[in-house]
Protein backbone atom coordinates (compact mmCIF):
# COMPACT_ATOMS: atom_id res chain seq x y z
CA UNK A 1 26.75 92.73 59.05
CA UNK A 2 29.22 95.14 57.90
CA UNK A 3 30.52 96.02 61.35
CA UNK A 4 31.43 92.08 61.64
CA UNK A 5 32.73 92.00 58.58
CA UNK A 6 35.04 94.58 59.30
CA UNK A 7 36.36 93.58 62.45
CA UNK A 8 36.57 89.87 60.82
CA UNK A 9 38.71 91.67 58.36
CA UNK A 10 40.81 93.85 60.67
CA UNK A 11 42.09 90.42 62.84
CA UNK A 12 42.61 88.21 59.59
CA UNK A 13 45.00 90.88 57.96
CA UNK A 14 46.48 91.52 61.06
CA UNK A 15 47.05 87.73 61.28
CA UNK A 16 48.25 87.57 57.43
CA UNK A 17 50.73 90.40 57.59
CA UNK A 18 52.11 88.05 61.37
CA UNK A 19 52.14 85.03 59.21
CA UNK A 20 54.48 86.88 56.68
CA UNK A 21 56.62 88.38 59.04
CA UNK A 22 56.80 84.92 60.92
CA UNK A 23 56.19 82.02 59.19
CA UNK A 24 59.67 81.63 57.23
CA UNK A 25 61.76 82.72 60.40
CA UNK A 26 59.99 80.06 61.91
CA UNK A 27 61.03 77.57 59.59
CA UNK A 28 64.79 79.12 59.75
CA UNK A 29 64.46 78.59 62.99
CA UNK A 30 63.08 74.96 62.97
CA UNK A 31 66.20 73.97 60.43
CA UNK A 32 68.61 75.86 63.30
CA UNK A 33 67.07 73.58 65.90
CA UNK A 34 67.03 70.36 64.29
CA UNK A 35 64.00 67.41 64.58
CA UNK A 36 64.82 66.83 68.09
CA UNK A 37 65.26 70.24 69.92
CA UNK A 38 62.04 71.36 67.76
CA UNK A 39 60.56 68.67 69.60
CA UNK A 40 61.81 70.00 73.09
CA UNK A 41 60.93 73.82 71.95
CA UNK A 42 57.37 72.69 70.35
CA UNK A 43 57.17 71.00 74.34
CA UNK A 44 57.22 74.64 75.46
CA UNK A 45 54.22 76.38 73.14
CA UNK A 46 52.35 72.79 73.93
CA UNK A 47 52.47 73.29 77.99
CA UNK A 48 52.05 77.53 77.50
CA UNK A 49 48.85 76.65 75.19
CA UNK A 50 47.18 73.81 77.33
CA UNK A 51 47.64 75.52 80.71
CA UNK A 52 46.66 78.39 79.11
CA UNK A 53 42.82 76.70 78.76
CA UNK A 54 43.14 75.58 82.26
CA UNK A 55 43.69 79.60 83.62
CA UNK A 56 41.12 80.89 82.72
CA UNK A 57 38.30 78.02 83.21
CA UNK A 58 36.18 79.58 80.99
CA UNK A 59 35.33 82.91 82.99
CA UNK A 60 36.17 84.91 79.82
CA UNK A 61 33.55 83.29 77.40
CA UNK A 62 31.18 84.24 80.64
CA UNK A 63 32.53 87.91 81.15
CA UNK A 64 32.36 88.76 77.73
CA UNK A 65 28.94 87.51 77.43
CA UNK A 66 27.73 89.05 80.34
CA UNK A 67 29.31 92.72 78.68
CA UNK A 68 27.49 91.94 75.55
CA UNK A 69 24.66 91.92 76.91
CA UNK A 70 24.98 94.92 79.76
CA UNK A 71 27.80 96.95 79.11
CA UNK A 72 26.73 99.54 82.14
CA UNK A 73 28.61 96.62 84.63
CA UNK A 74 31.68 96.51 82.64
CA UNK A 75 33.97 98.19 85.04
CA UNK A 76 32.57 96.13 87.78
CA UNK A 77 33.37 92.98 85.80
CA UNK A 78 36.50 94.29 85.03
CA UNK A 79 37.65 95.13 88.44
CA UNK A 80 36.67 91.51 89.79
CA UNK A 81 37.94 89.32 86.71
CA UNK A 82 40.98 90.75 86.97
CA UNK A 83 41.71 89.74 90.91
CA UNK A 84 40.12 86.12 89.98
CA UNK A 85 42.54 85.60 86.98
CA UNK A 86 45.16 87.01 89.09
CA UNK A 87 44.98 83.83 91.71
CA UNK A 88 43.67 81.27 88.94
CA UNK A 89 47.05 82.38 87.13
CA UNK A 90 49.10 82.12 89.88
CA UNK A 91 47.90 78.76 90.83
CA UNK A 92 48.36 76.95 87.57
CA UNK A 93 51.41 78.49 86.95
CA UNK A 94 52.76 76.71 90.06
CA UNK A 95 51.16 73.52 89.29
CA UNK A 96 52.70 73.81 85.97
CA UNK A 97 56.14 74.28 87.72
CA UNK A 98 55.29 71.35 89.86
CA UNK A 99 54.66 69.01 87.07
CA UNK A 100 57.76 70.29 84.86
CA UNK A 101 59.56 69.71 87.90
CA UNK A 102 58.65 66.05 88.86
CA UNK A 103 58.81 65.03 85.15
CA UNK A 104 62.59 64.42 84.95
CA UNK A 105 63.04 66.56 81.55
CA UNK A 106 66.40 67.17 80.45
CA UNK A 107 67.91 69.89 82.51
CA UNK A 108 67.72 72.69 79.76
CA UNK A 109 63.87 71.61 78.90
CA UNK A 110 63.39 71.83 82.78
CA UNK A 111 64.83 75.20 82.87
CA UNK A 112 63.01 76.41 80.00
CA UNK A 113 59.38 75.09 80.85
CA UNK A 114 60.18 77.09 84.18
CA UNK A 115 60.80 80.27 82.42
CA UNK A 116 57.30 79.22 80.46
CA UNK A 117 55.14 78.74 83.67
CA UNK A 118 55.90 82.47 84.40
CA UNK A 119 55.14 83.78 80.90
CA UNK A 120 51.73 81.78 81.75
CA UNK A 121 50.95 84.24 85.12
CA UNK A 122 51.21 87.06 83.11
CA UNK A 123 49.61 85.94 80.10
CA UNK A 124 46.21 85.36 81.89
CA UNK A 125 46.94 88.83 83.35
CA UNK A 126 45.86 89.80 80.10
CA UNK A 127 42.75 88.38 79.54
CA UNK A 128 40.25 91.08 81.73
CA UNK A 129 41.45 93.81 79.39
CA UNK A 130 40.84 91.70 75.99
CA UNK A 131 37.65 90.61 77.68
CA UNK A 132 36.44 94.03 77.47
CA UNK A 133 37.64 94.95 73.82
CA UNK A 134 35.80 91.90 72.68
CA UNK A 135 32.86 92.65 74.27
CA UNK A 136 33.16 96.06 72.84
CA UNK A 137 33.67 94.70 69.59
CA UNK A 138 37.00 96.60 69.28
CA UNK A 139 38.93 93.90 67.34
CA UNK A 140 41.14 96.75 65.61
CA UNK A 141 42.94 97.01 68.80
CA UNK A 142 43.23 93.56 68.85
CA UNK A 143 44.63 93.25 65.81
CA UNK A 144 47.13 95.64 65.97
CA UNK A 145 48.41 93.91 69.48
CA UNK A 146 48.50 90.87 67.41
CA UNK A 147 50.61 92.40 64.77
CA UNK A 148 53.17 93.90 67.47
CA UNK A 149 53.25 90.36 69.02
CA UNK A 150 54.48 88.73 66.03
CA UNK A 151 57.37 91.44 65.32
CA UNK A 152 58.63 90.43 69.32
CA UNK A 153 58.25 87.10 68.50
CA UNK A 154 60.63 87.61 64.95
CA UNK A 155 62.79 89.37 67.10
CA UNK A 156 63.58 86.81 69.68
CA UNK A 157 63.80 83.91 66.84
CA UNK A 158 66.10 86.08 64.94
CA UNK A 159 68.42 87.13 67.85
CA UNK A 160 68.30 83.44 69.21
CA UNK A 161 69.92 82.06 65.73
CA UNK A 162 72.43 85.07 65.49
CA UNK A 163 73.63 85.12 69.09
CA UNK A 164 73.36 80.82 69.12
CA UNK A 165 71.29 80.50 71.78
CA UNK A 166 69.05 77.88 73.04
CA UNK A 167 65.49 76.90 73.64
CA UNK A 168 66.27 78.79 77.30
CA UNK A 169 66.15 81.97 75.40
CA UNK A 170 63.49 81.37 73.52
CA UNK A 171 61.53 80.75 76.45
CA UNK A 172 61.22 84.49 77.95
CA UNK A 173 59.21 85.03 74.53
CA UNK A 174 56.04 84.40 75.94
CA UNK A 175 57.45 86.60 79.35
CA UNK A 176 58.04 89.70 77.05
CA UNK A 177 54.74 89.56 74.63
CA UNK A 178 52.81 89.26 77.85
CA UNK A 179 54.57 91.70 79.79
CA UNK A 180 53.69 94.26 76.63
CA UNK A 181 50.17 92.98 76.40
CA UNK A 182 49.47 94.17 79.93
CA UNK A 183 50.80 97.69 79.69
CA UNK A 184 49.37 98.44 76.31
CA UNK A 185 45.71 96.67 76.26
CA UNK A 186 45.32 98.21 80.69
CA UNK A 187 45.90 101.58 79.17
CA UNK A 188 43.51 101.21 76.27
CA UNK A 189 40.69 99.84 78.49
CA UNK A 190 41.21 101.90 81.27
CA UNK A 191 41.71 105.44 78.88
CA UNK A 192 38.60 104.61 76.45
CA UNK A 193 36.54 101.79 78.06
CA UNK A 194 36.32 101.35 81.99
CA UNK A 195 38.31 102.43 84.41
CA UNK A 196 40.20 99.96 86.49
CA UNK A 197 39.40 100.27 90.44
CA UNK A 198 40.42 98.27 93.32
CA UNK A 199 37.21 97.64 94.99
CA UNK A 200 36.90 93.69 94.70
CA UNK A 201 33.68 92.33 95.95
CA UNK A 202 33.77 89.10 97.29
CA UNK A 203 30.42 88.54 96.91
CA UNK A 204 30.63 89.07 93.27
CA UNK A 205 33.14 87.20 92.97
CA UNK A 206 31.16 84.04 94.54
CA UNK A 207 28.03 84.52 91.96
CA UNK A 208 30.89 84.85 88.80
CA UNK A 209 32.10 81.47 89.60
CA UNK A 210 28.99 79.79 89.97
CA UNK A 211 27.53 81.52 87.22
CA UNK A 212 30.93 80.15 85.13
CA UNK A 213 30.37 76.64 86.44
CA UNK A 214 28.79 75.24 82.89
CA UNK A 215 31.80 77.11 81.22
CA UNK A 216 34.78 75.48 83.67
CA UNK A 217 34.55 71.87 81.92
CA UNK A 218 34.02 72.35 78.60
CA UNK A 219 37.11 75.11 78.89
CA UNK A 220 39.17 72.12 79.99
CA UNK A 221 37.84 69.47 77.32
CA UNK A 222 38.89 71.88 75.02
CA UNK A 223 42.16 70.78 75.48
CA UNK A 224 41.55 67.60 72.94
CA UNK A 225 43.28 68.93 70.20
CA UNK A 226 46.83 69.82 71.74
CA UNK A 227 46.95 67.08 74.24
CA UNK A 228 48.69 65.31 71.78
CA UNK A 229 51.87 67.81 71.77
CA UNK A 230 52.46 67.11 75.77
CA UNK A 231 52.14 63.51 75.16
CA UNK A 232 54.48 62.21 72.26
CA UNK A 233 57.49 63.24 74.17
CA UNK A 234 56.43 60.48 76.43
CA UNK A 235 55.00 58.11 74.29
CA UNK A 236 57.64 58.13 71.40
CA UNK A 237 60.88 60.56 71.72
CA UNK A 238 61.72 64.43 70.79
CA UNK A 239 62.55 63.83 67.16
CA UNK A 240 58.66 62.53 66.04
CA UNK A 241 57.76 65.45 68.66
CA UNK A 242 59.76 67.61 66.61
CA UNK A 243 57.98 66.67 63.15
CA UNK A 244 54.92 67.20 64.69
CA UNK A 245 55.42 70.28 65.91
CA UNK A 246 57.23 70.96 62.51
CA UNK A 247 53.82 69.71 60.75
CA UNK A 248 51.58 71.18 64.02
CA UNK A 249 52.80 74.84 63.00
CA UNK A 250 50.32 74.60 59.98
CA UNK A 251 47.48 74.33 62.15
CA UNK A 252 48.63 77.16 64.10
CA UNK A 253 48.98 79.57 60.80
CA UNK A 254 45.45 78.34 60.00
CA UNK A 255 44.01 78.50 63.48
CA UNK A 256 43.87 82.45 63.05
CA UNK A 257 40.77 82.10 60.68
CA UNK A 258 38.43 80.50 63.14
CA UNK A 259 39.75 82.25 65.82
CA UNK A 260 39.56 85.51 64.54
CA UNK A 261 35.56 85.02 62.98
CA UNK A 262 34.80 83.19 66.94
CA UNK A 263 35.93 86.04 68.66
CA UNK A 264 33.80 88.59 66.52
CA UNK A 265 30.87 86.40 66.13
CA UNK A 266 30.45 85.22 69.90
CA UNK A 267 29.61 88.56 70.88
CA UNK A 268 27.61 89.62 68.19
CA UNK A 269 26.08 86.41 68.51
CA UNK A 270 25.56 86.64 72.12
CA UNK A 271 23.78 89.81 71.98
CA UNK A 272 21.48 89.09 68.94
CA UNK A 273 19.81 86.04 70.58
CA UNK A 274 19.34 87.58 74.15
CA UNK A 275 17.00 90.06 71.98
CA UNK A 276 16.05 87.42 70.00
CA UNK A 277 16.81 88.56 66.76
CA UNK A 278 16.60 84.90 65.09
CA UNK A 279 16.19 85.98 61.72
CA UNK A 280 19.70 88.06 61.85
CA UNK A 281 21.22 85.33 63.41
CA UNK A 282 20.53 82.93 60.78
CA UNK A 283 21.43 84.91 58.06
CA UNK A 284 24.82 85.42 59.58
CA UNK A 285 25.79 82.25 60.41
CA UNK A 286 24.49 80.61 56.87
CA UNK A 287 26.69 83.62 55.22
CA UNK A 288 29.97 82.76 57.38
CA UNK A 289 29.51 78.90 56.83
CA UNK A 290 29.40 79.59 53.48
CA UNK A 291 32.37 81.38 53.41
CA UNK A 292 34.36 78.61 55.79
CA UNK A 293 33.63 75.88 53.56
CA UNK A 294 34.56 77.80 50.43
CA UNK A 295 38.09 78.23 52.18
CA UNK A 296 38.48 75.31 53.71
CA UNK A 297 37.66 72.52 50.87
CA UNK A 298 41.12 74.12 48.28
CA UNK A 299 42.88 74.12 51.69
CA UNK A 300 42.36 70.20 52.30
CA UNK A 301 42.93 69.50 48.75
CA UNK A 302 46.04 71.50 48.38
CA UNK A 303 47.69 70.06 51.10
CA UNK A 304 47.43 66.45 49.88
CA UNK A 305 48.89 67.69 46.97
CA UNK A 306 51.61 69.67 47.89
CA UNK A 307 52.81 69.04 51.50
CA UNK A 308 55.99 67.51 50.66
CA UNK A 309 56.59 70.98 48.37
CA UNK A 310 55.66 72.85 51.28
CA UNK A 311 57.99 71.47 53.71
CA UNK A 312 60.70 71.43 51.58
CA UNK A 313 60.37 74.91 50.38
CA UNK A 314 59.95 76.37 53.80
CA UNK A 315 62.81 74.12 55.43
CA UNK A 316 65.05 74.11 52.54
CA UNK A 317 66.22 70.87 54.08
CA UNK A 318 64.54 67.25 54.11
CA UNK A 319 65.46 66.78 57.79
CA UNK A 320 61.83 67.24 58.40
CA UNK A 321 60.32 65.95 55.47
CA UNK A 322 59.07 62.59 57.29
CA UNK A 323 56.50 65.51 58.90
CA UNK A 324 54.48 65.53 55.09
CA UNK A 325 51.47 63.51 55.79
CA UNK A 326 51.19 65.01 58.98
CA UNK A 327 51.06 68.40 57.52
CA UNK A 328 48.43 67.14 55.29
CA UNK A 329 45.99 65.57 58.06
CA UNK A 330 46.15 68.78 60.44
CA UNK A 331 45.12 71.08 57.68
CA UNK A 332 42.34 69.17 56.96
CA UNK A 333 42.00 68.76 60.69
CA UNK A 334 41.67 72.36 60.73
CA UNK A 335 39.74 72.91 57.26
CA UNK A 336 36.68 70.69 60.01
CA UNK A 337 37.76 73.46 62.31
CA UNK A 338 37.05 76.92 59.88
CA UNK A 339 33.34 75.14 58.95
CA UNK A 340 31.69 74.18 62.57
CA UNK A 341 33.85 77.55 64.42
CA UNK A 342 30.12 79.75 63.07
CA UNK A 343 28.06 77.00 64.96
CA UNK A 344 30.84 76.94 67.82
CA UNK A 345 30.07 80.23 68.65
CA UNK A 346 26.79 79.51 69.39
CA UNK A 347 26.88 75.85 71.35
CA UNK A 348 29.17 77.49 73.40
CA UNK A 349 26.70 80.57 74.67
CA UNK A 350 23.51 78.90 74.28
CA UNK A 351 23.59 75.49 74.80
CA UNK A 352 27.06 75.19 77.03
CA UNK A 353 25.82 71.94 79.17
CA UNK A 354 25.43 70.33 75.62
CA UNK A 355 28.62 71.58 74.37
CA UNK A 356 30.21 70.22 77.18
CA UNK A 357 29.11 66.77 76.83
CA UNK A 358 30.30 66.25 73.72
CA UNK A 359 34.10 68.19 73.78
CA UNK A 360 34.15 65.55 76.93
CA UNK A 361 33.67 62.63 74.71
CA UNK A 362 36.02 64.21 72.26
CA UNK A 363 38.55 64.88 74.66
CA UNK A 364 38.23 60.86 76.22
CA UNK A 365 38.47 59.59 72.45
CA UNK A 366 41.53 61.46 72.14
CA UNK A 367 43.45 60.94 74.84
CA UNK A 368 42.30 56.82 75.15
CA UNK A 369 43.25 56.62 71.03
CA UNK A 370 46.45 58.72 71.92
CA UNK A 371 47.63 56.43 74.41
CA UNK A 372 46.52 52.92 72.68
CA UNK A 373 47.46 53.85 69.16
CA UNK A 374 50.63 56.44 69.27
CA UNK A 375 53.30 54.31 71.10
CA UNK A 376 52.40 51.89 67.83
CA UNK A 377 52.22 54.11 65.26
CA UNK A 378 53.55 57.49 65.71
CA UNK A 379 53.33 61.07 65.10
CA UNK A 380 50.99 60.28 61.89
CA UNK A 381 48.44 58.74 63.79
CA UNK A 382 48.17 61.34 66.53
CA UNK A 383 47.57 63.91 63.40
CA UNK A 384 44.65 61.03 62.51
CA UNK A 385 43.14 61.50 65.74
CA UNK A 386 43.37 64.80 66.21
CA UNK A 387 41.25 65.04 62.70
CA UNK A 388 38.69 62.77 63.60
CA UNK A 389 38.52 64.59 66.77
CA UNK A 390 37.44 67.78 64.95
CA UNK A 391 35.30 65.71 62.92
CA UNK A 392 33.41 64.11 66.16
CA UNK A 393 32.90 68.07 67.20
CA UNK A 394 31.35 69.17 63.98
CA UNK A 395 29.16 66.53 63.12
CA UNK A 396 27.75 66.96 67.19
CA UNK A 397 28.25 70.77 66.97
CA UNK A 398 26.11 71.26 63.81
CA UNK A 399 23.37 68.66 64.77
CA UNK A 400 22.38 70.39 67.73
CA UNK A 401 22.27 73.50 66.43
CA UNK A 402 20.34 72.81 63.24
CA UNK A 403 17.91 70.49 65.62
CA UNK A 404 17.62 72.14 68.44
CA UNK A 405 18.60 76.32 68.02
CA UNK A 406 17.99 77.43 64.96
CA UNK A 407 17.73 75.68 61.49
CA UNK A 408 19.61 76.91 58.65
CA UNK A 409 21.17 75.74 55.04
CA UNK A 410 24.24 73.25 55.69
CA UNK A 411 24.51 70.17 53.46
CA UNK A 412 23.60 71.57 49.82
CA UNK A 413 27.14 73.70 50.72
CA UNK A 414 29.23 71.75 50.10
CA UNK A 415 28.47 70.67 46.87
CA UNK A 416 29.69 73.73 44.45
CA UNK A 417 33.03 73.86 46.77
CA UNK A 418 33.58 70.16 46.03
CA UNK A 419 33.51 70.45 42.16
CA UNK A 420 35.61 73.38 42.19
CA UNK A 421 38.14 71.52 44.34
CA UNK A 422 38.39 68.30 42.16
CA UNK A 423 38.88 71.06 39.22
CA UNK A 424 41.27 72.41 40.79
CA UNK A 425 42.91 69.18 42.19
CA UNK A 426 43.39 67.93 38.68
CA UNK A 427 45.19 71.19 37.52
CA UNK A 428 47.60 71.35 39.84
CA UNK A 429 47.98 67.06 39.96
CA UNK A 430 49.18 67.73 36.41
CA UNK A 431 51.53 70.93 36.80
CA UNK A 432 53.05 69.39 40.19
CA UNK A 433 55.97 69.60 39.24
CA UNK A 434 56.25 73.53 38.78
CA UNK A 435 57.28 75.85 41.68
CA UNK A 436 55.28 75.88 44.92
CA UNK A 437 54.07 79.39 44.65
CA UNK A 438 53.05 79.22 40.71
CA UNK A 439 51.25 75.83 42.28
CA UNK A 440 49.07 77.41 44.88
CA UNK A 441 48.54 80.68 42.26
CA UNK A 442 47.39 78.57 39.77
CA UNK A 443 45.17 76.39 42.04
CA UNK A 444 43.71 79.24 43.85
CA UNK A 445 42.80 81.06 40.21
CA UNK A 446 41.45 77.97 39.04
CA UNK A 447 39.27 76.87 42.21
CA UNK A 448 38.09 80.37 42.23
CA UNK A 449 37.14 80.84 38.75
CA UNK A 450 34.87 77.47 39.34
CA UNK A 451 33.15 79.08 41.73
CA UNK A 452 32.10 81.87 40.72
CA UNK A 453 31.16 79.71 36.62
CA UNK A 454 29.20 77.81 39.40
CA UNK A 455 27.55 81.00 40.83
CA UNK A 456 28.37 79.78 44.17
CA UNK A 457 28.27 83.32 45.77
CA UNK A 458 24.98 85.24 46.38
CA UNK A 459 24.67 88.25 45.33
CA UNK A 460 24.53 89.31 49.17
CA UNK A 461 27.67 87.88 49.85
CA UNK A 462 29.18 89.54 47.21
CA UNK A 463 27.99 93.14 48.61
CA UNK A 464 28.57 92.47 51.95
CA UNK A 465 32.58 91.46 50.43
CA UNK A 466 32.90 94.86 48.41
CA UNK A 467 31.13 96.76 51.56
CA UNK A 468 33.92 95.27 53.69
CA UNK A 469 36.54 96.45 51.58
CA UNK A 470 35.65 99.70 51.20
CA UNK A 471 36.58 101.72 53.66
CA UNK A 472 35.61 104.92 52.32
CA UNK A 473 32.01 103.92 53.70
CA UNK A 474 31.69 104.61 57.11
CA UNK A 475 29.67 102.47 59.67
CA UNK A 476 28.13 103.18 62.84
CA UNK A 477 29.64 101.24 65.59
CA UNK A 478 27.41 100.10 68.32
């Protein structure tokens, strides 16, 4: 427990201290841009993150289980995953070329979704090596990457508004993170973990893809929730793709909670039920769920309240302030997200044919309610879908799980949470017109404070919190 908690820990301040370094450059870089090349540079992230899905075809939620479970193989896996990802990468990243190519984009969005489709190759070059640290449960090393990664990425945004460049410049981003993510996370697996041969085995190659095959379509469903970003351009124009993108960047800042507890619980939960610890298992993912739906209910609420604040204070500008109820409908969108990701990790490892069916039917609702109801309505209602998407995965997510894995508290949850964010709700409802930051300092005191008058948190949770923190007591990693 405290080993997960720590490495939780280690990628969520790793992601904080990103978010601070990045999050207003961002925005100064947004009001540089303007709606409509935000839209044409939010095109970019949209292709690098969809075709990013389709590389790597789910190998690396298999490889990474497979290490959990045996880590005496993990230079053979290494070795082989990293000549399949090689080829995978180099496909897609000409079929992404291809399609950039026959889609008649502007000239500079052409040029700049070319530069993209290479940062893709050697992205995917990267995902053997992190394969292994997450197996390892070395999520320190992530994190640090992660930090480093957002520093290039402040660099480029920075030297791209001083020097006036364009959305071309700002495409080799993605070339130069990657390029440094190969050299530094090859030496740290090959130095501490396995060491890299060239023997590939054919053979072994053959039993990883067929052993991958349940993981290959629900990889690609996955795509529901950003096939929205490649689509407005088409179905409406670059400025509503540029408010999205504007509003979409809120996700993204949120995004690193689930992804950070996913990638330390899918391993840890991987390993526990090949033993068949059950009882661990349970009271890990009760804790975590707990702790998801005490963040994400003051998130949702908050951003009804204060979206317009938000954009305004980060933008300085109201060129993007049609983008507010957008902003509001994604974080809720990915409040859904932060509560199921605990019960994610465990659909996707243990019941992956299931999984698979429903991210499917998300991924048709999406893209059918997409095409029917965007061209009509606009940015805001692709937000709308993209929230009821997360909702569809949840409600089918948690069902299964509770029904047919392993039962645990859910419902009774929410309740506590609720009342503390209708407390809080009211309190900042009637200071909203004070300063953004005295706002969400206020809100967070008060939504807090209910909580714990509530008694909320167990008193495990509450060791398990203070355990984390300290680091003066050492743990024994295994």
């Amino acid at each position: 427990m405290l080993h997960i908690g720590r490495n939780i820990l280690s990628l969520i301040t790793s992601r904080v201290l990103s978010a601070i370094v990045l999050v207003f450059i961002y925005f100064r870089l947004l009001n540089y841009l303007g709606p409509s090349a935000t839209g044409q540079y939010g095109l970019q992230t949209a292709y690098l993150v969809v075709f990013t899905f389709f590389v790597d075809l789910g190998i690396q939620q298999l490889v990474i289980k497979k290490m959990s479970e045996n880590r005496d193989e993990t230079g053979k896996y290494l070795t082989n995953y990293f000549g399949i990802q090689f080829l995978l990468g180099l496909t897609f990243a000409s079929i992404m070329a291809a399609i950039v190519l026959s889609a008649h984009y502007p000239l500079l969005v052409e040029r700049a979704l070319l530069v993209t489709s290479a940062g893709l190759l050697l992205s995917s070059m990267t995902m053997p090596f992190m394969a292994v640290i997450n197996a390892f449960e070395r999520f320190k090393i992530i994190a640090t990457v992660n930090f480093l990664n957002a520093l290039i990425n402040a660099s480029m945004m920075i030297l791209a508004m001083m020097t006036h460049r364009s959305i071309l410049f700002l495409a080799f981003t993605p070339v130069i993170v990657a390029s440094f993510n190969i050299l530094v996370y090859s030496y740290i697996v090959h130095t501490k973990f396995a060491r890299f041969t060239y023997k590939f085995e054919l053979a072994f190659w053959k039993r990883l893809f067929i052993l991958s095959l349940p993981f290959i379509p629900l990889t690609i469903f996955s795509i529901y929730n950003r096939i929205d970003t490649l689509l407005l351009p088409h179905l409406r124009n670059f400025t509503e793709s540029g408010y999205y993108t504007a509003a979409y960047k809120f996700w993204d800042i949120l995004a690193f909670v689930p992804g950070a507890l996913g990638a330390v619980l899918y391993p840890y939960f991987a390993g526990k039920i090949f033993r068949g610890e059950l009882a661990e298992v349970r009271k890990v993912l009760e804790i975590y769920t707990r702790f998801m739906i005490a963040l994400a209910v003051p998130l949702t609420v908050g951003a009804y309240l204060l979206a317009d604040k938000l954009l305004l204070t980060l933008l300085r500008n109201n060129s993007f302030a049609p983008a507010a109820p957008a902003v509001w409908i994604l974080i809720a969108g990915g409040s859904l997200l932060m509560i199921y990701v605990p019960v994610n990790t465990i659909m996707i490892s243990q019941r992956t044919k299931t999984a698979t069916i429903i991210t499917g039917f998300t991924l048709v609702f999406n893209l059918a309610a997409n095409l029917i109801l965007v061209p009509k309505y606009g940015f805001v209602m692709a937000a709308i879908i993209t929230f009821v998407s997360e909702l569809i995965q949840l409600v089918g997510y948690t069902y299964i799980v509770k029904t047919k894995i392993i039962d645990f508290n859910y419902l009774g949850n929410f309740i506590k949470p609720v009342v503390a964010g209708l407390v809080m709700g009211g309190v900042v409802y009637y200071l909203r017109s004070y300063n953004l930051f005295i706002l969400s300092a206020v809100g967070a005191l008060i939504y807090f404070a209910t909580l714990l008058l509530v008694r909320f948190f167990h008193k495990e949770e509450w060791e398990l919190v203070k355990d984390t923190i300290n680091f003066r007591k050492k743990i024994e990693i295994p």
